[in-house]
Protein backbone atom coordinates (compact mmCIF):
# COMPACT_ATOMS: atom_id res chain seq x y z
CA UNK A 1 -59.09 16.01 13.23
CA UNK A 2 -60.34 13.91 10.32
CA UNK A 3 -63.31 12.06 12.32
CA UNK A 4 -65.00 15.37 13.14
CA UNK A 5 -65.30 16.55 9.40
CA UNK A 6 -67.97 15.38 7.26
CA UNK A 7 -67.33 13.22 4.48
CA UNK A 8 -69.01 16.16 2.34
CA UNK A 9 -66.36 18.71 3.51
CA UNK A 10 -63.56 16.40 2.73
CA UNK A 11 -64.27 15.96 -0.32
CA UNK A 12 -64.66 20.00 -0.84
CA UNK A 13 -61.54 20.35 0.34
CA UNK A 14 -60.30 17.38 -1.90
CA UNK A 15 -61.16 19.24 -4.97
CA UNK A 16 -60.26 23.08 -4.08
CA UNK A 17 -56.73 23.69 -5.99
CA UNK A 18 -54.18 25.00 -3.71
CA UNK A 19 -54.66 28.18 -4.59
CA UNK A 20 -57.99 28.17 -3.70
CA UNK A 21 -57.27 26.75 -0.56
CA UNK A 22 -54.97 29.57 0.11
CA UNK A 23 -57.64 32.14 -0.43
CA UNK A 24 -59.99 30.36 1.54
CA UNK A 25 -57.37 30.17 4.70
CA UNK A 26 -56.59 34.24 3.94
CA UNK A 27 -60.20 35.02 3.81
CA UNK A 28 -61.19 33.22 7.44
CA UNK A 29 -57.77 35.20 9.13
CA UNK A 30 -59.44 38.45 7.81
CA UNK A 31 -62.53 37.26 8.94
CA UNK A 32 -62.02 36.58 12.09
CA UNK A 33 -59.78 39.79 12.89
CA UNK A 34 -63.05 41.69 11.45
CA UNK A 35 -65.13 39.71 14.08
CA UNK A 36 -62.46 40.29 16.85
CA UNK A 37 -62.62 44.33 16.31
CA UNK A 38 -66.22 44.24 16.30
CA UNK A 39 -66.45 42.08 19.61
CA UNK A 40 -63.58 44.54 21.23
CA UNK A 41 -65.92 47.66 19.85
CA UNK A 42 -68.66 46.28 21.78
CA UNK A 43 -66.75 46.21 24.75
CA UNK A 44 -64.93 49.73 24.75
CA UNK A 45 -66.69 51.58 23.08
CA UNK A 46 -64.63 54.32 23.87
CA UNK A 47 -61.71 52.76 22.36
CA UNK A 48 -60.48 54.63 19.21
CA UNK A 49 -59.90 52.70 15.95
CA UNK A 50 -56.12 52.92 16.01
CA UNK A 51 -56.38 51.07 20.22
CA UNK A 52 -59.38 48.91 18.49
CA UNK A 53 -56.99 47.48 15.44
CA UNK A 54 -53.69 47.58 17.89
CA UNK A 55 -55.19 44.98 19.82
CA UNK A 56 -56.42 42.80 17.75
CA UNK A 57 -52.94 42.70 16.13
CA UNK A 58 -51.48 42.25 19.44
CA UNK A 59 -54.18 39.14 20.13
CA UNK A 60 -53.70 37.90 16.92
CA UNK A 61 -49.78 37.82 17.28
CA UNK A 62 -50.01 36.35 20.74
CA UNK A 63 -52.41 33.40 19.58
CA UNK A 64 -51.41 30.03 19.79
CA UNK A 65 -52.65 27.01 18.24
């Protein structure tokens, strides 16, 4: 993981408190469950948003790292 992150990122992280790190990691989950409902909008459009936010909670509970 380490040789694929710029030294300039590194040392970002390096001086973030862990707090801050925190928020960061909380703010790119929500982010990418916003990007997630927008991509399944775009695909079913005739999906309400109650079967638009179900799934992405299913997808996001189902994802593996």
């Amino acid at each position: 993981m380490g040789s694929s992150l710029s030294p300039e990122y590194l040392a970002a992280l390096r001086q973030m408190s862990g707090a801050q790190k925190l928020r960061t990691a909380f703010g790119l989950y929500w982010s990418a469950r916003k990007l997630k409902a927008a991509r399944l909008r775009q695909l079913h459009p005739d999906w309400s948003d109650h079967e638009i936010q179900q799934r992405v909670k299913e997808i996001f509970l189902h994802a593996s790292f």
